[in-house]
Protein backbone atom coordinates (compact mmCIF):
# COMPACT_ATOMS: atom_id res chain seq x y z
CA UNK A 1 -72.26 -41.13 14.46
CA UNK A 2 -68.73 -40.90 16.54
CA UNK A 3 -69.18 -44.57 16.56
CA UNK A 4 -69.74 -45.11 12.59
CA UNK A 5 -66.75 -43.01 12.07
CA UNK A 6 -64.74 -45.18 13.69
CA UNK A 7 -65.53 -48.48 12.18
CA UNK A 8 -65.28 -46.70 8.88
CA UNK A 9 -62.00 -45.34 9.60
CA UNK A 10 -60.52 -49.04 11.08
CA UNK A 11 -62.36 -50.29 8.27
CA UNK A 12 -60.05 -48.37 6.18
CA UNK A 13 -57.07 -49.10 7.58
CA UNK A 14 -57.79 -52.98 7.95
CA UNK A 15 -58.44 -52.95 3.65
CA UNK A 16 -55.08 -51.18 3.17
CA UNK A 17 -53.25 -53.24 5.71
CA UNK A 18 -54.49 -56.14 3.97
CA UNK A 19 -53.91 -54.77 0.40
CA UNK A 20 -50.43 -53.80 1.40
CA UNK A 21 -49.52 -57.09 2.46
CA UNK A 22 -50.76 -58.22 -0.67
CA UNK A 23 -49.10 -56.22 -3.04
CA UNK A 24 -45.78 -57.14 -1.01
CA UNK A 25 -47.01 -61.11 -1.49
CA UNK A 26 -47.02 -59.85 -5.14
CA UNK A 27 -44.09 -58.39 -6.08
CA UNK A 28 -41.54 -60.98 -3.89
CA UNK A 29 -43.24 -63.95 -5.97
CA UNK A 30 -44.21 -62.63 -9.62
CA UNK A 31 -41.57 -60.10 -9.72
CA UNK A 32 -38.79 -61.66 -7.34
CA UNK A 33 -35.55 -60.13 -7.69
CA UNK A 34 -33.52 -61.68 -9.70
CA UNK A 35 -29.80 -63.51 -9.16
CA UNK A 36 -27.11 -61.94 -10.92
CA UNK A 37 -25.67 -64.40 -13.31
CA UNK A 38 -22.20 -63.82 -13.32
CA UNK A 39 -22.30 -63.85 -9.27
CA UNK A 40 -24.29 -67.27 -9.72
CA UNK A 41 -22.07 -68.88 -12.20
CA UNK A 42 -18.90 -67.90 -10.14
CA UNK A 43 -20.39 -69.67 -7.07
CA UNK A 44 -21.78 -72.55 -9.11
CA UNK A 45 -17.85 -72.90 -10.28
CA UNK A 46 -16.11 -72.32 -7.11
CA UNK A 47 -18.22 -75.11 -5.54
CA UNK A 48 -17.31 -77.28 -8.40
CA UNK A 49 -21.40 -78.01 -8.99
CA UNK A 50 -20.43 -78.29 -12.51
CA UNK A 51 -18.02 -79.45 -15.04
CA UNK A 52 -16.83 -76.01 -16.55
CA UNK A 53 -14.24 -77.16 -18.72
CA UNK A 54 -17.00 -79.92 -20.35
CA UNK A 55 -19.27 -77.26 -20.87
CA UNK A 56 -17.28 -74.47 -22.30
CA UNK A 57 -15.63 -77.72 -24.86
CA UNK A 58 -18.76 -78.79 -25.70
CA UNK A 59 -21.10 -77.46 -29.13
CA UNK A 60 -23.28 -74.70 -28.05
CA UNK A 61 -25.83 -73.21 -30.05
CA UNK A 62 -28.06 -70.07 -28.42
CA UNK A 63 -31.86 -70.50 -29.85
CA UNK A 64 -34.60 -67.56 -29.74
CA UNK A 65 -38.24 -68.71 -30.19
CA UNK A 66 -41.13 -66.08 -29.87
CA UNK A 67 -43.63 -67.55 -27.11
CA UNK A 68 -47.43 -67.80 -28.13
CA UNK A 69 -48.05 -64.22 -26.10
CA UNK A 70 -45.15 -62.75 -28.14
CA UNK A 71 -42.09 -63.17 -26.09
CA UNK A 72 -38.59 -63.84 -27.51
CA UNK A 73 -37.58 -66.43 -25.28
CA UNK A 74 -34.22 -67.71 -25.49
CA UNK A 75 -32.22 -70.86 -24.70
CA UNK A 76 -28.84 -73.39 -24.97
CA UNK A 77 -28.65 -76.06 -27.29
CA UNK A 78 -25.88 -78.68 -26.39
CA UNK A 79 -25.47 -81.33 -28.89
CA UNK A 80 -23.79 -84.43 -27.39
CA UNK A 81 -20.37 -85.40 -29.41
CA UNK A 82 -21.64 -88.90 -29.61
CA UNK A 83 -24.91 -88.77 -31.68
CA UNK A 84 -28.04 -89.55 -29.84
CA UNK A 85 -32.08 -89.15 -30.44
CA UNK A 86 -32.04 -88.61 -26.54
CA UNK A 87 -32.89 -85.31 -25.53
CA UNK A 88 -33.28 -83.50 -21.71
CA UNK A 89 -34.68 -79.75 -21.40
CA UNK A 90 -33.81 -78.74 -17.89
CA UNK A 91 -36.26 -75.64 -16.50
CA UNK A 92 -34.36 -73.30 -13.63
CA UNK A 93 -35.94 -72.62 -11.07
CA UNK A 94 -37.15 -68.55 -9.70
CA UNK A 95 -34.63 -65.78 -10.24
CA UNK A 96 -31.55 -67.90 -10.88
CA UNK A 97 -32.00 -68.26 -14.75
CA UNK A 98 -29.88 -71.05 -16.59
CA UNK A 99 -27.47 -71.01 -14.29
CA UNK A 100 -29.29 -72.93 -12.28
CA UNK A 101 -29.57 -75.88 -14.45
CA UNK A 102 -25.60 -76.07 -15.28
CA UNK A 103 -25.24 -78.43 -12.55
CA UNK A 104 -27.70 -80.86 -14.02
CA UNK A 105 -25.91 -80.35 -17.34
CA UNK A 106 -22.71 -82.79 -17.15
CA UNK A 107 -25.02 -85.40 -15.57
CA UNK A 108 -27.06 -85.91 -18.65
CA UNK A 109 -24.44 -84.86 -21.34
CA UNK A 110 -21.73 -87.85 -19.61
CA UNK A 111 -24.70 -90.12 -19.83
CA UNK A 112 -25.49 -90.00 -23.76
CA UNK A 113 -28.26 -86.87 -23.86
CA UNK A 114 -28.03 -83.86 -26.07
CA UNK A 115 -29.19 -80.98 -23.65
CA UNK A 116 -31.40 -78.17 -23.68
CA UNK A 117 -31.41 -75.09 -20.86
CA UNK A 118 -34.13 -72.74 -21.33
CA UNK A 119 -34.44 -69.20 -20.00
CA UNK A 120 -37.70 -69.07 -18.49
CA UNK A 121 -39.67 -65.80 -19.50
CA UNK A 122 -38.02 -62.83 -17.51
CA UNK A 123 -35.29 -64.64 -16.84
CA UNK A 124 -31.40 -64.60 -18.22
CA UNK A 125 -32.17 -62.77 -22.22
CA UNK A 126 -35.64 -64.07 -22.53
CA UNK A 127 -38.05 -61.63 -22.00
CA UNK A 128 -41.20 -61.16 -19.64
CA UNK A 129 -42.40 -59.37 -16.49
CA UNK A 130 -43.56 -61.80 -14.39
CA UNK A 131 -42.98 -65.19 -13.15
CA UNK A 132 -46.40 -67.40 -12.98
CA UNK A 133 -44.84 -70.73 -11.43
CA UNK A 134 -45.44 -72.68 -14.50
CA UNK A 135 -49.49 -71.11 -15.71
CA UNK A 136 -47.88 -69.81 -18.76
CA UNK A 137 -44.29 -71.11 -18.36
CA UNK A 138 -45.88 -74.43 -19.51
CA UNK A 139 -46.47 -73.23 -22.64
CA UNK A 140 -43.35 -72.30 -23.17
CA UNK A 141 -41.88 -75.29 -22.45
CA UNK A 142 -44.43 -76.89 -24.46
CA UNK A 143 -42.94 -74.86 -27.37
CA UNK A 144 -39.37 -76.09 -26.87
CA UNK A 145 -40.50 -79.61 -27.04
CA UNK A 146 -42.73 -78.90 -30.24
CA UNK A 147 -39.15 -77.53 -31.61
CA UNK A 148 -37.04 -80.11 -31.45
CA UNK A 149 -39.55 -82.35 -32.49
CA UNK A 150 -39.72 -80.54 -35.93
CA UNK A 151 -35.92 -79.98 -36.09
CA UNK A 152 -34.75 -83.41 -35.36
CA UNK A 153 -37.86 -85.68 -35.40
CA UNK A 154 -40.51 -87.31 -34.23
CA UNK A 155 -39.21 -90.09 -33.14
CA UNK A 156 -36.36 -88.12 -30.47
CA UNK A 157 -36.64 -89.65 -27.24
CA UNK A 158 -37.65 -86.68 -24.73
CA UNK A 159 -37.92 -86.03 -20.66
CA UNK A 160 -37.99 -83.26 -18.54
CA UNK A 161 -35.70 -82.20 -15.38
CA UNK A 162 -37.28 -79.26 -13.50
CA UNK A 163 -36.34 -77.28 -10.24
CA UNK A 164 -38.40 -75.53 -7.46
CA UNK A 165 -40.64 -73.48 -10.44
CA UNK A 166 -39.08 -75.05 -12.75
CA UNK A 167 -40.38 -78.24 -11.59
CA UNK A 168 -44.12 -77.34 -11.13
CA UNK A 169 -43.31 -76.15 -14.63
CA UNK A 170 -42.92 -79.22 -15.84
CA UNK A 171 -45.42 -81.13 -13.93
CA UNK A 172 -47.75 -78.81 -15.58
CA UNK A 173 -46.77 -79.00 -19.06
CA UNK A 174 -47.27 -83.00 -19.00
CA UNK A 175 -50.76 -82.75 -20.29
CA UNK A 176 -49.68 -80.86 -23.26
CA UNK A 177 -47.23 -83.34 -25.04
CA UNK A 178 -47.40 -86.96 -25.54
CA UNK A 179 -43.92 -87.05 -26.76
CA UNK A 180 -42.88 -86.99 -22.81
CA UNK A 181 -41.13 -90.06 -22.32
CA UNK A 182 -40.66 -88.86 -18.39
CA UNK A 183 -40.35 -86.19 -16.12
CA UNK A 184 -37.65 -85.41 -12.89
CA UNK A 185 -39.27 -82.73 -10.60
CA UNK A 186 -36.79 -81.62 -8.01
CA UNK A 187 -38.29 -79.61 -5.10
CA UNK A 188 -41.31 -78.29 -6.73
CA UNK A 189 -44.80 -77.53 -5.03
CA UNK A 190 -47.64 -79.71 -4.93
CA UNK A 191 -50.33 -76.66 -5.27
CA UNK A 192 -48.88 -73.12 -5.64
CA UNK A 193 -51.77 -71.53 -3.72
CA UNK A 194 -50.92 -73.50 -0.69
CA UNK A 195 -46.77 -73.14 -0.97
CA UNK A 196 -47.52 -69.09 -0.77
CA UNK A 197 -49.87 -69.75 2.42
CA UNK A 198 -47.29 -71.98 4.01
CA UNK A 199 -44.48 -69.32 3.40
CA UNK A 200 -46.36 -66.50 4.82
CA UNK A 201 -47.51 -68.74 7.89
CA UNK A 202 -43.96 -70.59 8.17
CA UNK A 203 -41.98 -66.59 8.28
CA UNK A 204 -43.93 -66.00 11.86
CA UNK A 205 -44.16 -68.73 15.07
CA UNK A 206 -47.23 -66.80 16.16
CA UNK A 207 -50.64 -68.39 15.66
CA UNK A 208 -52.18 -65.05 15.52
CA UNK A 209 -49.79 -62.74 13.24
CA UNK A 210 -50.14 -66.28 11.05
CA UNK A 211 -53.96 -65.88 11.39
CA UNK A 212 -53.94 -61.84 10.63
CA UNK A 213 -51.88 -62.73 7.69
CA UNK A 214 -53.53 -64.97 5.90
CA UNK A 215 -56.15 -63.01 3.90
CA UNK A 216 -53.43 -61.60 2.41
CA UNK A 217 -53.19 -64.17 0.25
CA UNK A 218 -57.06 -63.27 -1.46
CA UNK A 219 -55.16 -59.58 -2.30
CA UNK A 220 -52.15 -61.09 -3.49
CA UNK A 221 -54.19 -63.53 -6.06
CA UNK A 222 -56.05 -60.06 -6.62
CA UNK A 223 -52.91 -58.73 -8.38
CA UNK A 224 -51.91 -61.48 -9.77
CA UNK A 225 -55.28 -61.90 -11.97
CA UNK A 226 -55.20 -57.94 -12.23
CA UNK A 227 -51.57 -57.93 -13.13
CA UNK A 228 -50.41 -60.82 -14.23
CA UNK A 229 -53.33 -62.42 -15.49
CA UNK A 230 -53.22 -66.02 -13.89
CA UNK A 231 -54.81 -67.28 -10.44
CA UNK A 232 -52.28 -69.02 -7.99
CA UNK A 233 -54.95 -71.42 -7.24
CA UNK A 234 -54.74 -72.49 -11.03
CA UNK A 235 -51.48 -74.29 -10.54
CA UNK A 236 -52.06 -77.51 -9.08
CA UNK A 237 -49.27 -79.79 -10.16
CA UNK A 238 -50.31 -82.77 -8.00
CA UNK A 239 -53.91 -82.81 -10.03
CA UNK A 240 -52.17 -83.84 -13.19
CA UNK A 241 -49.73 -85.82 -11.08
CA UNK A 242 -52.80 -88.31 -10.05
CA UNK A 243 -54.30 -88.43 -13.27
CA UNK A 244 -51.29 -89.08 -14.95
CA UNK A 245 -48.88 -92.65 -16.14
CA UNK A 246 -45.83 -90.89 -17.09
CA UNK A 247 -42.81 -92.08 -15.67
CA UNK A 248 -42.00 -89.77 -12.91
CA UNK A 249 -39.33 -88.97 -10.26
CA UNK A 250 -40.07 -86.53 -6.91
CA UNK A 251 -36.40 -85.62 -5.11
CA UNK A 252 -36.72 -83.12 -2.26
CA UNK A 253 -34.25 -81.54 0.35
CA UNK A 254 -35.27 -82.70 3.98
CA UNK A 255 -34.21 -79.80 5.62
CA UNK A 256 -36.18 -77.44 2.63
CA UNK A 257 -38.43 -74.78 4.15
CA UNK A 258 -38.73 -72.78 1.15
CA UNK A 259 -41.17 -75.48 -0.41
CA UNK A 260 -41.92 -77.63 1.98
CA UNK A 261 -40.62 -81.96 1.53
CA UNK A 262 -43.72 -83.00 2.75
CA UNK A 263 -45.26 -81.53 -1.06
CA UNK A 264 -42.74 -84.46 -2.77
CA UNK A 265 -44.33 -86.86 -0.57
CA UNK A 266 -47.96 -85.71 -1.48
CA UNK A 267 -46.76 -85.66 -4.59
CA UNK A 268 -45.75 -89.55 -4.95
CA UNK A 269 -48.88 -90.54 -2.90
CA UNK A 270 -51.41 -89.23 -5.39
CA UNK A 271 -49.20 -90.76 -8.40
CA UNK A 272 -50.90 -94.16 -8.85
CA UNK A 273 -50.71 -94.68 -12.46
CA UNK A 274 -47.36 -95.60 -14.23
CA UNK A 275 -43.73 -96.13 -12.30
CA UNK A 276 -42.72 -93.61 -10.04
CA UNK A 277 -39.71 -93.12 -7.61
CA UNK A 278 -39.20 -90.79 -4.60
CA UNK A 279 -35.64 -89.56 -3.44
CA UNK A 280 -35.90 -87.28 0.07
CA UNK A 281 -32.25 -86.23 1.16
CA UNK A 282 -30.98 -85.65 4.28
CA UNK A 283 -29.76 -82.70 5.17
CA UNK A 284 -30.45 -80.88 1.57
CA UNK A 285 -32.03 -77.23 1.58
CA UNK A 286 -33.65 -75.76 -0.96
CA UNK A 287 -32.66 -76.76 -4.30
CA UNK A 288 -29.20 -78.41 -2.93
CA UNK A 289 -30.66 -82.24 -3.46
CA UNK A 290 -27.67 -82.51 -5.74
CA UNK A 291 -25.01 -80.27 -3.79
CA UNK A 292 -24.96 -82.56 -1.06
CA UNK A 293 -24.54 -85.95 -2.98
CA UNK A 294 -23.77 -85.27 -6.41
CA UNK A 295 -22.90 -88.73 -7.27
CA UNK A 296 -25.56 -90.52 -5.45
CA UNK A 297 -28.14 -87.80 -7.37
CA UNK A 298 -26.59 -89.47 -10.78
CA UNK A 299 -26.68 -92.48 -9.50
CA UNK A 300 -30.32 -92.25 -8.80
CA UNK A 301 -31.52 -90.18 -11.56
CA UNK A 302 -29.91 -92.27 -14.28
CA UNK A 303 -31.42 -95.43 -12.44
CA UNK A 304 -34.50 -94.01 -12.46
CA UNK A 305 -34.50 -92.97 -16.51
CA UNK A 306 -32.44 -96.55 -16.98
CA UNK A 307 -36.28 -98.02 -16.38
CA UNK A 308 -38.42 -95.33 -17.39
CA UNK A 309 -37.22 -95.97 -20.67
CA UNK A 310 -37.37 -99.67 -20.35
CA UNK A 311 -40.95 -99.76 -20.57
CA UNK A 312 -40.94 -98.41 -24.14
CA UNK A 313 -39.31 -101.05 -25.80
């Protein structure tokens, strides 16, 4: 009876353990703190990432759309001063809002594209509670698209630039719009459900605290579908990757261990249909592709599009 007891009682502890780690899995990936913006623009500025004085001269108008679940989601309009049907919508990536996408901005506006930055749901003044690494982000993205298309056409000529989630964002919202003329992913995940295992094993170098950790991850998708509502092993980016022949372009830091490079080269691999590039830099971290060769990321981006394009004529 002693005996029983016992393997009830480290029973006990083992499930709480287990959904404590989970819960913690949880809340630093749906509900991530968040940057502050005005401490993110400031270093964005100081680091000259962007052109500030082109972007406070240029014509900005702030949009609010109400998402299909009811959120007023919000974003920047930036019409180029030379007319164009070419559009861009560039996603942010986790907790950074659309800061994070100014330094993509003066790239595509120099080059002859009216821009878009969205707010992702809980992010910047759109609203939300969680972030779901592009399950229902897509949507919203989706939506954005759908708008411009009924405000300036059918005929506009469309891609997507994405970053960390903002980039299996976009991978995932390919299947939902034809009028995706191509799509930039920059540091985003190959499958969601195996990014949060690699974090969790890549924080320890023991084999067996990686081991003890890992059913952590069953809990943390527990919350997440009780929470949340979506699975993490429902975002798969490099499933529509292989299926699809949309232009596409994978860039990844080298020295990224936040989402691993290896994912950009899985990533390319499974892409078989259509014309695809790959771009792995040196010496780039997380998200800092651009920061480390700003000019040779134009370069290569606009190279890319340059053909992408090509093939539609």
């Amino acid at each position: 009876m002693t005996y029983l007891i016992i393997l009830i009682i480290i029973a006990i502890i083992v499930i709480v353990f287990f959904l404590a780690t989970g819960l913690y899995i949880f809340k630093s990936t749906v509900t991530r703190e968040l940057h502050d913006i005005e401490k993110s623009y400031t270093r964005y500025v100081e680091n000259n990432l962007f052109d500030e004085a082109l972007y406070n001269s240029a014509s900005k108008e702030d949009i609010t759309l109400k998402s299909f679940d009811g959120l007023n989601l919000t974003s920047t309009l930036i019409m180029n001063e030379n007319p164009t049907n070419k559009f861009i919508v560039l996603v942010h990536g986790v907790s950074i809002c659309y800061v994070g996408s100014l330094k993509y901005f003066d790239i595509f506006y120099k080059n002859g594209f009216n821009v878009l930055i969205v707010n992702q749901r809980r992010h910047g003044k759109s609203e939300g509670k969680y972030s779901t690494y592009g399950f229902y982000e897509k949507y919203d993205v989706n939506m954005w698209i759908e708008y411009l298309k009924s405000r300036f056409g059918n005929d506009i000529i469309l891609g997507l630039h994405g970053e960390s989630m903002g980039a299996g964002t976009v991978m995932e919202t390919i299947p939902l719009n034809d009028s995706i003329k191509f799509v930039i992913e920059d540091c985003g995940y190959s499958n969601f459900h195996e990014l949060i295992g690699f974090q969790i094993t890549h924080a320890y170098k023991n084999r067996l605290v990686r081991k003890i950790l890992r059913p952590s991850l069953i809990f943390a998708n527990f919350f997440m579908k009780t929470k949340a509502k979506f699975s993490m092993k429902k975002i798969v980016p490099i499933d529509i990757v292989s299926s699809t022949s949309l232009p596409m372009m994978f860039i990844h830091g080298k020295e990224d261990y936040f989402v691993p490079w290896y994912m950009a080269v899985d990533l390319y691999k499974a892409k078989t249909k259509g014309y695809k590039e790959l771009y792995l830099v040196e010496g780039a971290k997380h998200a800092e592709a651009l920061e480390v060769n700003k000019i040779l990321y134009e370069k290569k981006i606009m190279t890319f599009i340059e053909k992408a394009l090509s093939l539609y004529k």
